[in-house]
C-alpha atoms as a PDB file:
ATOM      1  CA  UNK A   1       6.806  26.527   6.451  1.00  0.00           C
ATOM      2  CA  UNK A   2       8.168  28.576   3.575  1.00  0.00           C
ATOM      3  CA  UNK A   3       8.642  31.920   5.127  1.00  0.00           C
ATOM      4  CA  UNK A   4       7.658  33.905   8.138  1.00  0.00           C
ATOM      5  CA  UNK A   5       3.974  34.375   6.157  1.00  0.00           C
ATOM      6  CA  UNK A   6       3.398  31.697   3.574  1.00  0.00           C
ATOM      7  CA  UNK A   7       2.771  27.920   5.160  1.00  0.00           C
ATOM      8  CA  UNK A   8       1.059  24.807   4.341  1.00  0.00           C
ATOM      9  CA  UNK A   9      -0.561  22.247   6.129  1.00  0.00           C
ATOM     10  CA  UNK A  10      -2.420  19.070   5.077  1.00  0.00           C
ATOM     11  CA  UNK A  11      -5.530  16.261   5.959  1.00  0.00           C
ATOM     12  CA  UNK A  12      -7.106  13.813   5.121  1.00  0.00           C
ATOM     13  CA  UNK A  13      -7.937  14.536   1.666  1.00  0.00           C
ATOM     14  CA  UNK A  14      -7.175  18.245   1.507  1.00  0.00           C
ATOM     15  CA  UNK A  15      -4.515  20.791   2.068  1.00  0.00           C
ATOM     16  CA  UNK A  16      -4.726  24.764   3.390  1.00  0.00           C
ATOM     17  CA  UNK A  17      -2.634  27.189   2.971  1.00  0.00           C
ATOM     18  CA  UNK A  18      -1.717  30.073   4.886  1.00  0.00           C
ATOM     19  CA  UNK A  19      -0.419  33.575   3.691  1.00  0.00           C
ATOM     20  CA  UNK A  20      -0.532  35.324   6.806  1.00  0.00           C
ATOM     21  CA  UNK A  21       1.756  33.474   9.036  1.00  0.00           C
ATOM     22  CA  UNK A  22      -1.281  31.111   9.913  1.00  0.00           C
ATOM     23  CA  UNK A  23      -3.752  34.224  11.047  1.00  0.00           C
ATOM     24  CA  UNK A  24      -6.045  32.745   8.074  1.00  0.00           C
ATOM     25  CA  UNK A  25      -6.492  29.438   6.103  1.00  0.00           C
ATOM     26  CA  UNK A  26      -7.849  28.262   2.847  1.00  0.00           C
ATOM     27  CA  UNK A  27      -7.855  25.349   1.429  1.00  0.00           C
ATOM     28  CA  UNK A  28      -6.099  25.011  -1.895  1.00  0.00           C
ATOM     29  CA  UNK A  29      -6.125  21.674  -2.696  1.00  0.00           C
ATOM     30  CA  UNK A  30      -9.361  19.544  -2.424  1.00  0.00           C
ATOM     31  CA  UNK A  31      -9.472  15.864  -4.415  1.00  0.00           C
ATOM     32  CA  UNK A  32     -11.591  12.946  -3.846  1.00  0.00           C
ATOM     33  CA  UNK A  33      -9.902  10.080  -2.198  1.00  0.00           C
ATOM     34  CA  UNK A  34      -8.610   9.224   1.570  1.00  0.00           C
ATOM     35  CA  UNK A  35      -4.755  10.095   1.280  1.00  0.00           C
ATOM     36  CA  UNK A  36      -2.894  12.800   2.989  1.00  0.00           C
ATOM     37  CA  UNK A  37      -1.260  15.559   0.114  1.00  0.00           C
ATOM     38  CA  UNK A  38       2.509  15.929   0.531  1.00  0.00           C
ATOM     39  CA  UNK A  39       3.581  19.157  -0.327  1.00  0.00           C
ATOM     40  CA  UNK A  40       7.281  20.059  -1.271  1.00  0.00           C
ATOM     41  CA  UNK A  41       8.235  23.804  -2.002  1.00  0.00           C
ATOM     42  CA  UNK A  42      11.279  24.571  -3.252  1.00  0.00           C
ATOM     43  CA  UNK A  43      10.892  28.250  -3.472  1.00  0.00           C
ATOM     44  CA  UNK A  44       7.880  30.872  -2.356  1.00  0.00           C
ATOM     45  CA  UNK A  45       6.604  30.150  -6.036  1.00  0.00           C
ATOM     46  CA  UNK A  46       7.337  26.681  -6.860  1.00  0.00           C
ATOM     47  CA  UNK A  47       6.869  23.584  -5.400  1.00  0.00           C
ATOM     48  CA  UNK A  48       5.422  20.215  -6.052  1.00  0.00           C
ATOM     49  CA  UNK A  49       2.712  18.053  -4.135  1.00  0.00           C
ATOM     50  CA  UNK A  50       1.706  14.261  -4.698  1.00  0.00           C
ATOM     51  CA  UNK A  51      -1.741  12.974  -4.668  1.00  0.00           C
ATOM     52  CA  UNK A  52      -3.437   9.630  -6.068  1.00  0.00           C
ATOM     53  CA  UNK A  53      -0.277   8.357  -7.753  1.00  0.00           C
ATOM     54  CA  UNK A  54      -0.148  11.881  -9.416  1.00  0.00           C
ATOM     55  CA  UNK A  55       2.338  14.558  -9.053  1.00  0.00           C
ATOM     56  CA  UNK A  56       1.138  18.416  -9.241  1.00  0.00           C
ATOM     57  CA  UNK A  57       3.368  20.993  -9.386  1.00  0.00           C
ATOM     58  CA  UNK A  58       2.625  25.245  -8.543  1.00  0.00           C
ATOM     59  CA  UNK A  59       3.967  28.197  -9.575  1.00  0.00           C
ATOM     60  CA  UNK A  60       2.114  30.578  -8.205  1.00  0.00           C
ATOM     61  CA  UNK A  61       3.041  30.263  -4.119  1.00  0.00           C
ATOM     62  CA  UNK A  62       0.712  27.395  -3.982  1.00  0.00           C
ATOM     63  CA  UNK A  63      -2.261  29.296  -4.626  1.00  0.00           C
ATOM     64  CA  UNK A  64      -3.263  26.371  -7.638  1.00  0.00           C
ATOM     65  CA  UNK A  65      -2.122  23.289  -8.305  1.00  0.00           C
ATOM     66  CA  UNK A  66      -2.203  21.231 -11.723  1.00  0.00           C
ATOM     67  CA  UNK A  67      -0.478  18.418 -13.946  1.00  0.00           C
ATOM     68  CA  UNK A  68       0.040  20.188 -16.519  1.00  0.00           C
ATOM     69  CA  UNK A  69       3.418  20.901 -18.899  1.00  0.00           C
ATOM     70  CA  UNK A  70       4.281  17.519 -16.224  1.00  0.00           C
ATOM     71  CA  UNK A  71       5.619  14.400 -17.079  1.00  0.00           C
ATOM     72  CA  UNK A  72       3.861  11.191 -14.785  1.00  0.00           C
ATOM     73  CA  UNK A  73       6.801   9.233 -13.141  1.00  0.00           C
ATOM     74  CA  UNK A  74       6.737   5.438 -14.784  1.00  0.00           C
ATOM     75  CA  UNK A  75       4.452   3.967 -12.100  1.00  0.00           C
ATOM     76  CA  UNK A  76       2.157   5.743  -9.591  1.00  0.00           C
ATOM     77  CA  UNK A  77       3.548   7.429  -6.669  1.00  0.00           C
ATOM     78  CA  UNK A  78       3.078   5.424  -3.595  1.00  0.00           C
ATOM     79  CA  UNK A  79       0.340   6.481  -1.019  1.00  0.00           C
ATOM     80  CA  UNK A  80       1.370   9.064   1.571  1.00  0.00           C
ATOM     81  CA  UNK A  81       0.076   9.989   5.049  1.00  0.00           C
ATOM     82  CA  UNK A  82       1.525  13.325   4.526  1.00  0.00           C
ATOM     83  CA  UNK A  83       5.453  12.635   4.589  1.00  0.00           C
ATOM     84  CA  UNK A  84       8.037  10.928   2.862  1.00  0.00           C
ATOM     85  CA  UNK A  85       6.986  10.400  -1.152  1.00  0.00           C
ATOM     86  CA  UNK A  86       8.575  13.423  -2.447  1.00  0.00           C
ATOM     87  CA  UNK A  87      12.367  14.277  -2.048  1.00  0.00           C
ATOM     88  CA  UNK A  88      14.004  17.420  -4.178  1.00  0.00           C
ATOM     89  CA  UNK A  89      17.613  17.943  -3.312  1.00  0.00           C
ATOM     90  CA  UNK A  90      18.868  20.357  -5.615  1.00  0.00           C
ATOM     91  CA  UNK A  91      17.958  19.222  -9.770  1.00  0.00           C
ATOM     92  CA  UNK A  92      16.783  15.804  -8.655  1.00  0.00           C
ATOM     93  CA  UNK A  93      13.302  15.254  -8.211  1.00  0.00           C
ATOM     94  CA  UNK A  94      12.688  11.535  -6.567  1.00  0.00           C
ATOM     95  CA  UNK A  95       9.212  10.085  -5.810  1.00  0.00           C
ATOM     96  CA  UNK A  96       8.443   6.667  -3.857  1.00  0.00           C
ATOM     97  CA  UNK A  97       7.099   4.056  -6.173  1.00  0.00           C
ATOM     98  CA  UNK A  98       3.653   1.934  -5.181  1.00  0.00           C
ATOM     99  CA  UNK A  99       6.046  -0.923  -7.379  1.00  0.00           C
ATOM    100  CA  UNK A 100       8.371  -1.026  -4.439  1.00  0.00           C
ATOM    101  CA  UNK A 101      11.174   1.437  -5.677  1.00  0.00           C
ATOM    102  CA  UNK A 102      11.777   4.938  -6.578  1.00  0.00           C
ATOM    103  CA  UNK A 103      12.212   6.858  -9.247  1.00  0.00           C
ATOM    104  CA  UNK A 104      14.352  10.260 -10.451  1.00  0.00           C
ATOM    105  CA  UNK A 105      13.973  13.474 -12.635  1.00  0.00           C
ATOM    106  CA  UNK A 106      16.643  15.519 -12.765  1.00  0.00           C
ATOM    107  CA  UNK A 107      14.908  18.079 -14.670  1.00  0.00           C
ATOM    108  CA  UNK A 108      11.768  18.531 -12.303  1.00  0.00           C
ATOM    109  CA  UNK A 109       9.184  16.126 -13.555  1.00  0.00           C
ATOM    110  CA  UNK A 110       9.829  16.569 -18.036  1.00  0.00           C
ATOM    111  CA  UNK A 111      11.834  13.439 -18.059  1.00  0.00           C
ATOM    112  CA  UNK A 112      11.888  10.227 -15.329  1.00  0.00           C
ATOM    113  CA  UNK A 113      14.367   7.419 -14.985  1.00  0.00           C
ATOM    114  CA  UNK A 114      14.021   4.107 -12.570  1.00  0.00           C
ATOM    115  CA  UNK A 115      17.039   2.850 -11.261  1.00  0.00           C
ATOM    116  CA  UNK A 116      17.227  -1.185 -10.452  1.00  0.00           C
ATOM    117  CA  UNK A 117      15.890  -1.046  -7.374  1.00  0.00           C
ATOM    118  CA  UNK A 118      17.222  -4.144  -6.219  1.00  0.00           C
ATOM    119  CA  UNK A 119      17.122  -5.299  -2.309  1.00  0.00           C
ATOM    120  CA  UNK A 120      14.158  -4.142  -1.438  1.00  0.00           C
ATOM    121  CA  UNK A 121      11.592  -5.669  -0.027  1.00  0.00           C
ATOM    122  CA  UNK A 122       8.948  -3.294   0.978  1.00  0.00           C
ATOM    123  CA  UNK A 123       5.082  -2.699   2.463  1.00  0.00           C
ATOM    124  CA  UNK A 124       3.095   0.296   1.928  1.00  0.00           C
ATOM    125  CA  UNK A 125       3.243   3.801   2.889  1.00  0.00           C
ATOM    126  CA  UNK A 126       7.315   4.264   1.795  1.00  0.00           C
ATOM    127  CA  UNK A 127       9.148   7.071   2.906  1.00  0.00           C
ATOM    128  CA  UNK A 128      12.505   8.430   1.337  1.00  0.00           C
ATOM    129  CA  UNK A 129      15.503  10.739   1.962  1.00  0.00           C
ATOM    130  CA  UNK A 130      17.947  11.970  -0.636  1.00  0.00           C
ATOM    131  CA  UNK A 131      20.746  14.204   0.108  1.00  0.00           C
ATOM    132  CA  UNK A 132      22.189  13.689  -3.193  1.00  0.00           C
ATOM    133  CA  UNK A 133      20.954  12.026  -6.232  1.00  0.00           C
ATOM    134  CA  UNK A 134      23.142   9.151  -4.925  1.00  0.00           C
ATOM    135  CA  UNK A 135      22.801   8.984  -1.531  1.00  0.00           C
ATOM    136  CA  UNK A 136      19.656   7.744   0.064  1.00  0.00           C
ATOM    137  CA  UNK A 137      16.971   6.096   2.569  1.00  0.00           C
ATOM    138  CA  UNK A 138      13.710   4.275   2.423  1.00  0.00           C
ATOM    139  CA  UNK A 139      11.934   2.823   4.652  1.00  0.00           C
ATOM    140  CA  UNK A 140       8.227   1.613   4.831  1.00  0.00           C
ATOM    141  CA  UNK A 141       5.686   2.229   7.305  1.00  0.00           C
ATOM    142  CA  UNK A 142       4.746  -1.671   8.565  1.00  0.00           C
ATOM    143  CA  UNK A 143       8.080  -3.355   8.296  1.00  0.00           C
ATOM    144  CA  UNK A 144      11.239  -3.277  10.331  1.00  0.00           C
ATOM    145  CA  UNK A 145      13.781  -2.601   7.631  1.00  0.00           C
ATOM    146  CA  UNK A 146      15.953   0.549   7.072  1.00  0.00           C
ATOM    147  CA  UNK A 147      17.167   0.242   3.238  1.00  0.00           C
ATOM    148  CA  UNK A 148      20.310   2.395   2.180  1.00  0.00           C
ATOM    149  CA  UNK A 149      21.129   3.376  -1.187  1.00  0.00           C
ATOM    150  CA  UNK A 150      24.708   4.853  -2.298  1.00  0.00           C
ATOM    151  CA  UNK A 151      24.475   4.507  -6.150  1.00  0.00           C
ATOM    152  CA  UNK A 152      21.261   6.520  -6.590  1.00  0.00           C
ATOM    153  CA  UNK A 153      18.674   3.163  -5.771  1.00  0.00           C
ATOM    154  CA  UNK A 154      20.180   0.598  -8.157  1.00  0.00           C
ATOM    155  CA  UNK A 155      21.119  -0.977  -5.094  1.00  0.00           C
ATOM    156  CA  UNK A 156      19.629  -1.123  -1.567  1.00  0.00           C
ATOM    157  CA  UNK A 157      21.304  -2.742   1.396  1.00  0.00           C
ATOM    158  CA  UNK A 158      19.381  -3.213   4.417  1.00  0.00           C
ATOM    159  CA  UNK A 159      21.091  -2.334   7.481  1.00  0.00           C
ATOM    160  CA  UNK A 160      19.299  -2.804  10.239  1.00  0.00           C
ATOM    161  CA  UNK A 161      15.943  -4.851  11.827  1.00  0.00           C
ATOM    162  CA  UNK A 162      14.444  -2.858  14.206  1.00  0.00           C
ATOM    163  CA  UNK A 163      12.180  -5.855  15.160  1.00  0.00           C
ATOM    164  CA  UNK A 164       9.220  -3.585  14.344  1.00  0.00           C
ATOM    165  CA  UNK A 165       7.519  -1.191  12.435  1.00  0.00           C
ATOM    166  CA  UNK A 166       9.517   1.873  11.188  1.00  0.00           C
ATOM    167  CA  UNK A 167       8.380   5.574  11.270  1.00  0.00           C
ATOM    168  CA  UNK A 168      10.255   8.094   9.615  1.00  0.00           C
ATOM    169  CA  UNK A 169      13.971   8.670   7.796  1.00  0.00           C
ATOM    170  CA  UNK A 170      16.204  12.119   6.790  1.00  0.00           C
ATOM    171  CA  UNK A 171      19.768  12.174   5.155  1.00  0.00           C
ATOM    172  CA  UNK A 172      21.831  15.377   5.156  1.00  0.00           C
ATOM    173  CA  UNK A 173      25.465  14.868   3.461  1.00  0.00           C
ATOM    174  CA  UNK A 174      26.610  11.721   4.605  1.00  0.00           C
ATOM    175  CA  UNK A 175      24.702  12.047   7.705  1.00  0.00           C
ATOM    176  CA  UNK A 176      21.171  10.264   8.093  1.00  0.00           C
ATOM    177  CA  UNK A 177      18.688   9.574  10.663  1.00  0.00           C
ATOM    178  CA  UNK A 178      15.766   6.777  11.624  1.00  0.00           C
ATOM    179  CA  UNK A 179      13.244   6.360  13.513  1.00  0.00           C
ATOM    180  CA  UNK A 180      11.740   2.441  14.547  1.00  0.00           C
ATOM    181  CA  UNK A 181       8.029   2.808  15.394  1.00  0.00           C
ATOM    182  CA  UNK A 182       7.073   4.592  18.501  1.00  0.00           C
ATOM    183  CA  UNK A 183       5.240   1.492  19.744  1.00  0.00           C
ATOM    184  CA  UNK A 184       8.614  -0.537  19.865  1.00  0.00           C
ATOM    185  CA  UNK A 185      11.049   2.100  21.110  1.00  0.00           C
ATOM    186  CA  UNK A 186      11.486   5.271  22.105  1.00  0.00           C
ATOM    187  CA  UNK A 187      14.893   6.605  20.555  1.00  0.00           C
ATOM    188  CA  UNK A 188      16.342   7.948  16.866  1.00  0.00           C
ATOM    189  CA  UNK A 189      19.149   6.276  15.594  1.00  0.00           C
ATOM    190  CA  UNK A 190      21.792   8.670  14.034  1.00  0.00           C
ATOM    191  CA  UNK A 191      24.482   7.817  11.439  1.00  0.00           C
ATOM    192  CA  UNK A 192      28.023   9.724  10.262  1.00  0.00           C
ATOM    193  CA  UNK A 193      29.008   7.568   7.370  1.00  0.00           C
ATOM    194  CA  UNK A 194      25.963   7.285   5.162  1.00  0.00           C
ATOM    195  CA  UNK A 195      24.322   4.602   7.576  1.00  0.00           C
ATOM    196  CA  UNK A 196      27.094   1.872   8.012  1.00  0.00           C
ATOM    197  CA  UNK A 197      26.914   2.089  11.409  1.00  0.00           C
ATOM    198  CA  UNK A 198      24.458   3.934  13.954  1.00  0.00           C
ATOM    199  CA  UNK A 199      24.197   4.853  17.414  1.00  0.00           C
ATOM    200  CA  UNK A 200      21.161   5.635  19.491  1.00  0.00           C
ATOM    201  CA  UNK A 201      21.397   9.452  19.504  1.00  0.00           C
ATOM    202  CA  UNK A 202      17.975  10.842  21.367  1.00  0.00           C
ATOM    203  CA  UNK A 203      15.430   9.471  23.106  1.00  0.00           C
ATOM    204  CA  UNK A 204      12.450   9.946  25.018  1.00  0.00           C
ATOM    205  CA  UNK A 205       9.934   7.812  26.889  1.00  0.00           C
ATOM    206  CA  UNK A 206       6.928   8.862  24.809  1.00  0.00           C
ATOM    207  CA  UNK A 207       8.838   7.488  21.401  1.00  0.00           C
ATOM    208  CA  UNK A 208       8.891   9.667  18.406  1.00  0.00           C
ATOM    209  CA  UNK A 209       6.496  10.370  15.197  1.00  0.00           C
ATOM    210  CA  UNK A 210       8.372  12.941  12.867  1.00  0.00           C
ATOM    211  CA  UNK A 211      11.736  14.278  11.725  1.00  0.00           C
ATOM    212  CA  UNK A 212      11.756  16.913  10.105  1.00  0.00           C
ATOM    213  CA  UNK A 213      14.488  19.239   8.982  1.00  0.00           C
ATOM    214  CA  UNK A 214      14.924  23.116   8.065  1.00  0.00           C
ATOM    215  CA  UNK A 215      14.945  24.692   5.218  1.00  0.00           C
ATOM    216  CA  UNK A 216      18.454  26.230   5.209  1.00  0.00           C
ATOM    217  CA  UNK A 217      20.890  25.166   7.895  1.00  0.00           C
ATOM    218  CA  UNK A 218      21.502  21.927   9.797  1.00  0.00           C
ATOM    219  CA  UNK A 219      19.264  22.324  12.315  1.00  0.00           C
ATOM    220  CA  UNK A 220      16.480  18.690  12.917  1.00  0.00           C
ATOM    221  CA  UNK A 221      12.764  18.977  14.206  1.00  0.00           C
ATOM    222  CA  UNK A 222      12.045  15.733  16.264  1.00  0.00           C
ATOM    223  CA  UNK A 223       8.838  15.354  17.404  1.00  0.00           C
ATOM    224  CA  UNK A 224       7.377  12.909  19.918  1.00  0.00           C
ATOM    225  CA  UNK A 225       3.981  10.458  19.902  1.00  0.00           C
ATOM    226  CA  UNK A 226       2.920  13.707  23.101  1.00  0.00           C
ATOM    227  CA  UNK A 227       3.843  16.761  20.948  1.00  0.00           C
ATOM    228  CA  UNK A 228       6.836  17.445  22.827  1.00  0.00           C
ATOM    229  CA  UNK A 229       9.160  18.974  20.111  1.00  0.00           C
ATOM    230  CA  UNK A 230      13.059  18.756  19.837  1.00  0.00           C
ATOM    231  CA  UNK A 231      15.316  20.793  17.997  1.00  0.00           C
ATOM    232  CA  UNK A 232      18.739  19.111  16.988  1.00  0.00           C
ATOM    233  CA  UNK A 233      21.864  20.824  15.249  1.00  0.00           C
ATOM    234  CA  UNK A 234      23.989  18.668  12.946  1.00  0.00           C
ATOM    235  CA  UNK A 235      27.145  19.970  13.489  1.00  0.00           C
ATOM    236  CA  UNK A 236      29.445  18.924  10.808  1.00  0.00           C
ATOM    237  CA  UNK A 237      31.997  17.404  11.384  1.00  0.00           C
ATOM    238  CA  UNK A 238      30.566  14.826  13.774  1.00  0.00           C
ATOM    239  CA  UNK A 239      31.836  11.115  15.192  1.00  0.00           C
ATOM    240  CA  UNK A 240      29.578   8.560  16.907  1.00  0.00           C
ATOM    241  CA  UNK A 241      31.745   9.362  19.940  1.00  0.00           C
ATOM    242  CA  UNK A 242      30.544  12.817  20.359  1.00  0.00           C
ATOM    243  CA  UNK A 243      27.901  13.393  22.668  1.00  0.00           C
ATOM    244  CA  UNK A 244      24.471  14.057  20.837  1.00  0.00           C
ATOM    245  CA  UNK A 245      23.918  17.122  19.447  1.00  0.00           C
ATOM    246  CA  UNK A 246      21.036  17.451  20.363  1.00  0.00           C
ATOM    247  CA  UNK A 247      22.405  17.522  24.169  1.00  0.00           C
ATOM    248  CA  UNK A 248      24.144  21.675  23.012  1.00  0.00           C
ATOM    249  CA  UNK A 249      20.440  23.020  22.981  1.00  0.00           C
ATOM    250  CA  UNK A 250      18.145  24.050  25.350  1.00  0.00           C
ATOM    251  CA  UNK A 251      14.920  20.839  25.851  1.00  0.00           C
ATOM    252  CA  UNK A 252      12.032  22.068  27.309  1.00  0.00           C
ATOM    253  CA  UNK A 253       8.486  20.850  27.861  1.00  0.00           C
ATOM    254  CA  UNK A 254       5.453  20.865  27.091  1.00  0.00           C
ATOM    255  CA  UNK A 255       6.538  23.499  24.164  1.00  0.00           C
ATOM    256  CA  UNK A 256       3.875  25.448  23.698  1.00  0.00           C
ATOM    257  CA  UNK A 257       3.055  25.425  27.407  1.00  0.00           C
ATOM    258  CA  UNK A 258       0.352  26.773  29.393  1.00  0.00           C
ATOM    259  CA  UNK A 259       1.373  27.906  32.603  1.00  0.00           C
ATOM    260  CA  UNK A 260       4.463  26.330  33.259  1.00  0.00           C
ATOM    261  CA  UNK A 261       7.326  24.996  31.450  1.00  0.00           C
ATOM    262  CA  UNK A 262       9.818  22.389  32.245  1.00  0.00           C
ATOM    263  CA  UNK A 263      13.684  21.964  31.330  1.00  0.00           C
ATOM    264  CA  UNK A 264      15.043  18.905  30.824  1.00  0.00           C
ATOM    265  CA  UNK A 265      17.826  18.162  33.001  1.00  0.00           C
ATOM    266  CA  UNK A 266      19.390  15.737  31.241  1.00  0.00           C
ATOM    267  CA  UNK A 267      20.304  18.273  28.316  1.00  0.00           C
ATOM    268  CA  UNK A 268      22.054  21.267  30.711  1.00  0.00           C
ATOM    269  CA  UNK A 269      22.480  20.755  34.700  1.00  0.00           C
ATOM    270  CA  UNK A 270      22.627  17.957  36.782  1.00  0.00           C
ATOM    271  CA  UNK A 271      20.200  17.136  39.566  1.00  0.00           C
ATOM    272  CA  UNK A 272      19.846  19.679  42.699  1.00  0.00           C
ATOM    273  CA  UNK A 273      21.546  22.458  41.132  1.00  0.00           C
ATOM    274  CA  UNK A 274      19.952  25.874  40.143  1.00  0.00           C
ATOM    275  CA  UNK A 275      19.329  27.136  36.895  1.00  0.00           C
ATOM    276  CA  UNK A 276      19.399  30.568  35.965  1.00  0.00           C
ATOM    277  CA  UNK A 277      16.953  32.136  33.365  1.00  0.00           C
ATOM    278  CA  UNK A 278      16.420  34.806  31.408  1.00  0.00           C
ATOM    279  CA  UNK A 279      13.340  34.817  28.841  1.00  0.00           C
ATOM    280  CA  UNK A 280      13.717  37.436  25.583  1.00  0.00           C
ATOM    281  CA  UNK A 281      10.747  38.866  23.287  1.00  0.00           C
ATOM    282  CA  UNK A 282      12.302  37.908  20.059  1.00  0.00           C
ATOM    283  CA  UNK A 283      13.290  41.766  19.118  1.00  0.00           C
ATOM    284  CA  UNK A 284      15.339  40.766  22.035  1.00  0.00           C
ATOM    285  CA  UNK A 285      14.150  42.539  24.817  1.00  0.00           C
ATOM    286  CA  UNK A 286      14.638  41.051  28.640  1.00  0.00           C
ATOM    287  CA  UNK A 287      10.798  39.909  29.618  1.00  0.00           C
ATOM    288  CA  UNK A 288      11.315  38.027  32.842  1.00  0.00           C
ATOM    289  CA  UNK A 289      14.261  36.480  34.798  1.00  0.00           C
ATOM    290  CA  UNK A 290      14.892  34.114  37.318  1.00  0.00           C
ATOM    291  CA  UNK A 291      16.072  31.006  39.249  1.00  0.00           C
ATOM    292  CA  UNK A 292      14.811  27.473  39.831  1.00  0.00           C
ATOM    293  CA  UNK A 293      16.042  24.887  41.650  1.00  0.00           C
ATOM    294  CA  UNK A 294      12.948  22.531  40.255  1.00  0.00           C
ATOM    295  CA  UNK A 295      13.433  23.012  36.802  1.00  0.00           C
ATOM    296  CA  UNK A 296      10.348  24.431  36.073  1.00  0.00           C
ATOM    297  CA  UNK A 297       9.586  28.128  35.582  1.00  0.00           C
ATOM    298  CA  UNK A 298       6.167  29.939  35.522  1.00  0.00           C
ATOM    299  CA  UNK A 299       4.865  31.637  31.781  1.00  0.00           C
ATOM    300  CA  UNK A 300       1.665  32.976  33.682  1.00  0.00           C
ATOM    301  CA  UNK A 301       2.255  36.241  33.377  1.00  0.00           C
ATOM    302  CA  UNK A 302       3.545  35.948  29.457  1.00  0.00           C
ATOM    303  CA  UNK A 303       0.923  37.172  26.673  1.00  0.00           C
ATOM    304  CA  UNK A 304       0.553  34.516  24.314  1.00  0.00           C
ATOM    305  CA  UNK A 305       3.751  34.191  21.571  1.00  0.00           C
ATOM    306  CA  UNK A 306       7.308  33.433  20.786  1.00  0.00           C
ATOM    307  CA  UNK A 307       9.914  33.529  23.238  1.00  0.00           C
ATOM    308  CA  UNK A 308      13.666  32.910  23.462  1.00  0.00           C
ATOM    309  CA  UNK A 309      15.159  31.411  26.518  1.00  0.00           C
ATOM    310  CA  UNK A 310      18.381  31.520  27.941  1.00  0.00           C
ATOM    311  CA  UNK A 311      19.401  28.928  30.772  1.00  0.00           C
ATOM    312  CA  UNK A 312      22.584  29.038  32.748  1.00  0.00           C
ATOM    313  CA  UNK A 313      24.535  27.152  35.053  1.00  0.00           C
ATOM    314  CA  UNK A 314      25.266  29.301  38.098  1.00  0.00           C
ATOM    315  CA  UNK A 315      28.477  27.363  38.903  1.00  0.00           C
ATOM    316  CA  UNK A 316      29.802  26.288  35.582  1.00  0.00           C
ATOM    317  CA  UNK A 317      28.438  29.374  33.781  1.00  0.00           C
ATOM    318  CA  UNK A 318      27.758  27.119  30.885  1.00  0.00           C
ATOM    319  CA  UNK A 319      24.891  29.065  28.970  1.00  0.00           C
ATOM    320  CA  UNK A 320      22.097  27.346  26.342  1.00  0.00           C
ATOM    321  CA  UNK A 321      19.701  28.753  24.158  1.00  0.00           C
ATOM    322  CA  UNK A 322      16.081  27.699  23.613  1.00  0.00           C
ATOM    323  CA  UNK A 323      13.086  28.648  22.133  1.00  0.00           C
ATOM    324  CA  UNK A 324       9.465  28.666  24.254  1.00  0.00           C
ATOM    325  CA  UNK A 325       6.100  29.298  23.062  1.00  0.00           C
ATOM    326  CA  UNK A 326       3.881  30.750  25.081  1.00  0.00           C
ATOM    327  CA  UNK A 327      -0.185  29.536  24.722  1.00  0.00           C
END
């Protein structure tokens, strides 16, 4: 998503684009070949995308793509399944390497340096996180190992064995997240001091695919192997001993529902107590409100859209916000 109209979303071999906050689609980008595109705008006009081992770039909202007035990084970039090649934090432009590495531009694709790379030993289908030139994460898809970077990838240090295949890394400040494969286990691991040391921050029992962030703020987009979808706040500053942040936000499921939706209890009221509701259009008008002692609430009577919902604790008066999408 790049604004409330203009969105992107890729395939096997293709990518569409939206201009009409996804009433229509057209594909914009059609090569030969198997991989996924991986898009990254930087602005309603700009953006890049990588493809083949080749990096495009647009300038006109996406609606073409080319290599031209482009510089190739030294070595193709690595294949993609959609996520994780392409990382632009503010001038630096860094792109996964298929020679086990990455590589930089700090001038958006004229010029390209490789740092050492050294300490890495990894598989295909890489996926990085910068949130600095300096500071960074890789990780690839088929082995265990969670690589951190402090000194821009001359050096990589690998912190952690997950014992099985990893899925999916962010970095934020000195913040960063990871993800071991959904078939092994079913939590993200969250770090305060640039990955040193990490605590189990979220889980659920259907594991997770994706983490993905916004575009401004703090706020994460977890998503699980069912579609269930989490949203996260980084509040900085943060310790290891706080509870999760994740646990200050409203977690309901399935989101979009059909029918019914359910609130996790886990993140607002304990078991056997009421929650109150109240459920907002999002001009903020009152739609519906209620109590359940179940946790579950009916959307039947809801047209089809975006909601906000407000949950409350009748006896604490403790309040949370959430979002709910309506089928």
């Amino acid at each position: 998503m790049v604004d409330d109209s203009l969105a992107f979303k890729t395939g096997t071999g293709v990518m569409y684009r939206t201009i009409n906050g996804g009433n229509g689609w057209q594909a914009v980008f059609a090569p030969d070949g198997s991989t996924v595109p991986e898009v990254w705008m930087e602005s309603s006009t700009t953006g890049f995308l990588a493809h083949g081992g080749l990096l495009y770039r647009t300038t006109n909202g996406g609606g073409s793509w080319s290599t031209s007035r482009l510089t190739q990084p030294p070595s193709p970039i690595a294949g993609s399944n959609g996520k994780g090649t392409i990382a632009l934090t503010d001038d630096d432009l860094g792109v996964a390497l298929e020679t086990d590495g990455v590589a930089h531009s700090g001038d958006r694709g004229l010029t390209w340096s490789v740092p050492l790379n050294s300490g890495l030993a990894l598989d295909h289908n890489p996926r990085i996180s910068f949130a600095n030139s300096s500071f960074g994460l890789i990780i690839s898809h088929s082995t265990p190992l969670f690589f951190v970077t402090t000194d821009g990838g001359n050096n990589w240090v690998d912190t952690e064995n997950s014992g099985g295949a990893s899925q999916d890394v962010l970095a934020i400040g000195d913040h960063c997240w990871y993800i071991p494969h959904p078939a092994d286990h079913n939590y993200i691991k969250y770090s305060t001091n640039a990955g040193q040391e990490r605590i189990e921050q979220l889980t659920d029992p259907f594991s997770f695919e994706v983490l993905g962030r916004s575009r401004s703020g703090r706020t994460l987009w977890p998503g699980t192997t069912s579609g269930r979808i989490y949203t996260c706040l980084d509040e900085s500053p943060a310790s290891a001993t706080e509870p999760s942040p994740c646990q200050r936000h409203l977690i309901c499921f399935p989101n979009p529902c059909d029918g019914e939706l359910g609130i996790d209890r886990g993140s607002f009221a304990p078991s056997g107590r009421s929650i109150a509701y109240r459920v907002f259009s999002v001009d903020g008008k009152l739609v519906t409100r209620g109590e359940t002692s179940s946790a579950r609430l009916s959307t039947k009577g809801l047209p089809a859209g975006l909601y906000v919902l407000e949950a409350r604790d009748p006896i604490s008066g403790a309040r949370l916000p959430g979002r709910l999408v309506r089928r």
